[in-house]
C-alpha atoms as a PDB file:
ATOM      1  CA  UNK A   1     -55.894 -73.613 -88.065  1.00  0.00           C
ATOM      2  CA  UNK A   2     -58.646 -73.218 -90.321  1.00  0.00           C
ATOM      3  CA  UNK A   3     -57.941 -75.545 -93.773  1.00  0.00           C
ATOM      4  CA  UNK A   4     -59.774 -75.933 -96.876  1.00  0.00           C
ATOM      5  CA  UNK A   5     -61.389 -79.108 -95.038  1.00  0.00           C
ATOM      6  CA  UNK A   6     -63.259 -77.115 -92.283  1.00  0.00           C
ATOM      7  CA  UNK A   7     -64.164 -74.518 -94.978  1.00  0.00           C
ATOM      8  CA  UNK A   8     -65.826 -77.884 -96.784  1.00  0.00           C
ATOM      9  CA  UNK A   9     -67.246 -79.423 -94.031  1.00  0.00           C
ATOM     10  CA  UNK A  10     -69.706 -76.007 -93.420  1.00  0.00           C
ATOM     11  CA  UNK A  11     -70.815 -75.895 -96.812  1.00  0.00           C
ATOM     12  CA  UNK A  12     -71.978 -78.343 -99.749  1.00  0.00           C
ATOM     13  CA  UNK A  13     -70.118 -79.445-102.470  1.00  0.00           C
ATOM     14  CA  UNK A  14     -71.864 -77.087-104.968  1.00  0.00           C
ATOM     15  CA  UNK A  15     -71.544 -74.065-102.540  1.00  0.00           C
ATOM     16  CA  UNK A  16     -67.719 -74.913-101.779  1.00  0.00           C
ATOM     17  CA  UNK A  17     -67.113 -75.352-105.685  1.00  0.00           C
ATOM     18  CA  UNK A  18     -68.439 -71.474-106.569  1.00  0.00           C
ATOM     19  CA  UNK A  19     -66.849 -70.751-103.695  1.00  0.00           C
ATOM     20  CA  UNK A  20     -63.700 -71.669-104.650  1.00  0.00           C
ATOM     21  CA  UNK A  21     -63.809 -70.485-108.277  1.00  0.00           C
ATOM     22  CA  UNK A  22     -64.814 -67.006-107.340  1.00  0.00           C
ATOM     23  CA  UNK A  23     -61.889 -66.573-105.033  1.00  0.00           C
ATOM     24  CA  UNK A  24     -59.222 -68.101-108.121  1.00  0.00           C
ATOM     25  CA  UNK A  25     -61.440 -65.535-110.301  1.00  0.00           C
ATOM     26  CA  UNK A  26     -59.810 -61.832-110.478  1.00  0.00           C
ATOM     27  CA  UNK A  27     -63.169 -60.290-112.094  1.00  0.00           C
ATOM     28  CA  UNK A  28     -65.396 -61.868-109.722  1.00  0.00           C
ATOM     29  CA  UNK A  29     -63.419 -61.644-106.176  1.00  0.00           C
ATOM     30  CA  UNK A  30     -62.713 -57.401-106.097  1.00  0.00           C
ATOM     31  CA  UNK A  31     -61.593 -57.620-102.884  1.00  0.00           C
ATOM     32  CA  UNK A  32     -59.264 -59.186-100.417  1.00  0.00           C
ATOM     33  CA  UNK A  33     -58.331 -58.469 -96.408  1.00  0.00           C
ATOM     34  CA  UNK A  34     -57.203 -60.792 -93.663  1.00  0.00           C
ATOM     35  CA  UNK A  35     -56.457 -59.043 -90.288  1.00  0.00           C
ATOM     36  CA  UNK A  36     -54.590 -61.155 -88.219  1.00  0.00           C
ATOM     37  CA  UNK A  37     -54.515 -60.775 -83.964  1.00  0.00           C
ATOM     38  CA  UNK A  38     -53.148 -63.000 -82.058  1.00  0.00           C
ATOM     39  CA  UNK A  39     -56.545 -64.616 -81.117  1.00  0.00           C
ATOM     40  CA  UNK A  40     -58.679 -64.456 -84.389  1.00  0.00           C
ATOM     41  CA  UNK A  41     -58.309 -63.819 -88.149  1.00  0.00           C
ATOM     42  CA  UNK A  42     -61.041 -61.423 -89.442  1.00  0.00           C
ATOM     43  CA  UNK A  43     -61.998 -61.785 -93.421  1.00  0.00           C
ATOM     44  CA  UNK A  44     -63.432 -59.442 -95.136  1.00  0.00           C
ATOM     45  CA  UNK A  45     -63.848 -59.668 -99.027  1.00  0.00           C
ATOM     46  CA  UNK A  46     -66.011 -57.774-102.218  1.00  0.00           C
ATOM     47  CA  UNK A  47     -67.433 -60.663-105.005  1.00  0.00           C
ATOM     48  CA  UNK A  48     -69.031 -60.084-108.038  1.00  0.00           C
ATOM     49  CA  UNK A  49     -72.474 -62.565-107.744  1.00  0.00           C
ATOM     50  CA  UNK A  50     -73.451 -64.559-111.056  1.00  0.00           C
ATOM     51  CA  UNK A  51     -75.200 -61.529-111.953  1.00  0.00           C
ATOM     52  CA  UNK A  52     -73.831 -57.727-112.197  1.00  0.00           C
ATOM     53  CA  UNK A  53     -74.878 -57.524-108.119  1.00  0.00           C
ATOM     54  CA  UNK A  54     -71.265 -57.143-105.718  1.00  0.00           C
ATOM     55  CA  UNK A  55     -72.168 -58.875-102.311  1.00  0.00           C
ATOM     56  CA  UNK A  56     -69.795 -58.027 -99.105  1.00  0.00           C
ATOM     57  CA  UNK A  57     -68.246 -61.538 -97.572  1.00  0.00           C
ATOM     58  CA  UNK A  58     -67.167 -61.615 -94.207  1.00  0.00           C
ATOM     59  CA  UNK A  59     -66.133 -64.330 -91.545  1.00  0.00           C
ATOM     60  CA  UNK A  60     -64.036 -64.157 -87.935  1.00  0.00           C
ATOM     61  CA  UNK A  61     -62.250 -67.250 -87.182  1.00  0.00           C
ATOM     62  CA  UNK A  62     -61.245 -67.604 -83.701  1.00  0.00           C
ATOM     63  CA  UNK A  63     -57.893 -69.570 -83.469  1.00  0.00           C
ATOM     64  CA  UNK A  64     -57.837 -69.985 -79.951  1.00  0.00           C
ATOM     65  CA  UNK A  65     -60.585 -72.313 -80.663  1.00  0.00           C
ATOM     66  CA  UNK A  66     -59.908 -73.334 -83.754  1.00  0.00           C
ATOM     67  CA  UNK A  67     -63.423 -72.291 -84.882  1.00  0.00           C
ATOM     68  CA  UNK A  68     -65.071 -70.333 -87.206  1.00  0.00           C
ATOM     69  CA  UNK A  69     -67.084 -67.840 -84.571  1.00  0.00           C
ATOM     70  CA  UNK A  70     -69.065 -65.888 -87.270  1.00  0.00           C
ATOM     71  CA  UNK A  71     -69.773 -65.476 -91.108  1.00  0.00           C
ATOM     72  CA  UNK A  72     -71.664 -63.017 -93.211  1.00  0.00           C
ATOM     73  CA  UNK A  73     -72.552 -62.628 -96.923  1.00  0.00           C
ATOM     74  CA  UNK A  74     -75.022 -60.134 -98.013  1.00  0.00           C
ATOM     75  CA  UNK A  75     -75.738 -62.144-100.781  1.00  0.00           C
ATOM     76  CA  UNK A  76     -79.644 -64.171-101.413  1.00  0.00           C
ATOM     77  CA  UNK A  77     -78.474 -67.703-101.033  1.00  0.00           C
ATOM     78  CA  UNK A  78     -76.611 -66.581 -97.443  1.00  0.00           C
ATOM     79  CA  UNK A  79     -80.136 -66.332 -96.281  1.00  0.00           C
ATOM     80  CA  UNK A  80     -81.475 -69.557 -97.184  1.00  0.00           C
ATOM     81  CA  UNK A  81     -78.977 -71.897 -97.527  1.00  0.00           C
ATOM     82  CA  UNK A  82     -78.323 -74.359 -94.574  1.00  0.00           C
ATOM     83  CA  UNK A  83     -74.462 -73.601 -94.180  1.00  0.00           C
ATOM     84  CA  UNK A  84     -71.966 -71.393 -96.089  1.00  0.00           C
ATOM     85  CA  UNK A  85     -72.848 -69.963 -99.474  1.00  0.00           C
ATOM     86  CA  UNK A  86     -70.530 -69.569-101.920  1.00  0.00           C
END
């Protein structure tokens, strides 16, 4: 099951952080989806960046084994950041 903890452990603190205050943020995260299957969870979600940019956020976890098979953020720091971005 994927926790807060394995969300943590792929990111730093600072990442994890703005992370976690754009998704308890209404004007910054615009949108929302999980799609459940029986064998993964797909995420998909809209956030407002620090500046007026919207960046699409997506991840599939695969609960079979219990792993996070692939994430996306169109976002600047996605691309050079070693880990998740926010």
């Amino acid at each position: 099951m994927i926790t807060r903890a394995s969300i943590r452990s792929l990111c730093n603190s600072a990442s994890y952080t703005r992370g976690l205050e754009i998704y308890r943020n209404e004007d910054k995260l615009l949108e929302f989806q999980v799609e459940n299957t029986e064998k993964e969870a797909l995420v998909k979600a809209t956030v407002k960046g620090s500046g007026s940019k919207c960046y699409r956020v997506k991840l599939k976890y695969d609960k079979e084994k219990d792993f996070l098979d692939s994430i996306y953020c169109e976002c600047p720091a996605f691309h050079t950041y070693t880990g998740l971005c926010k």
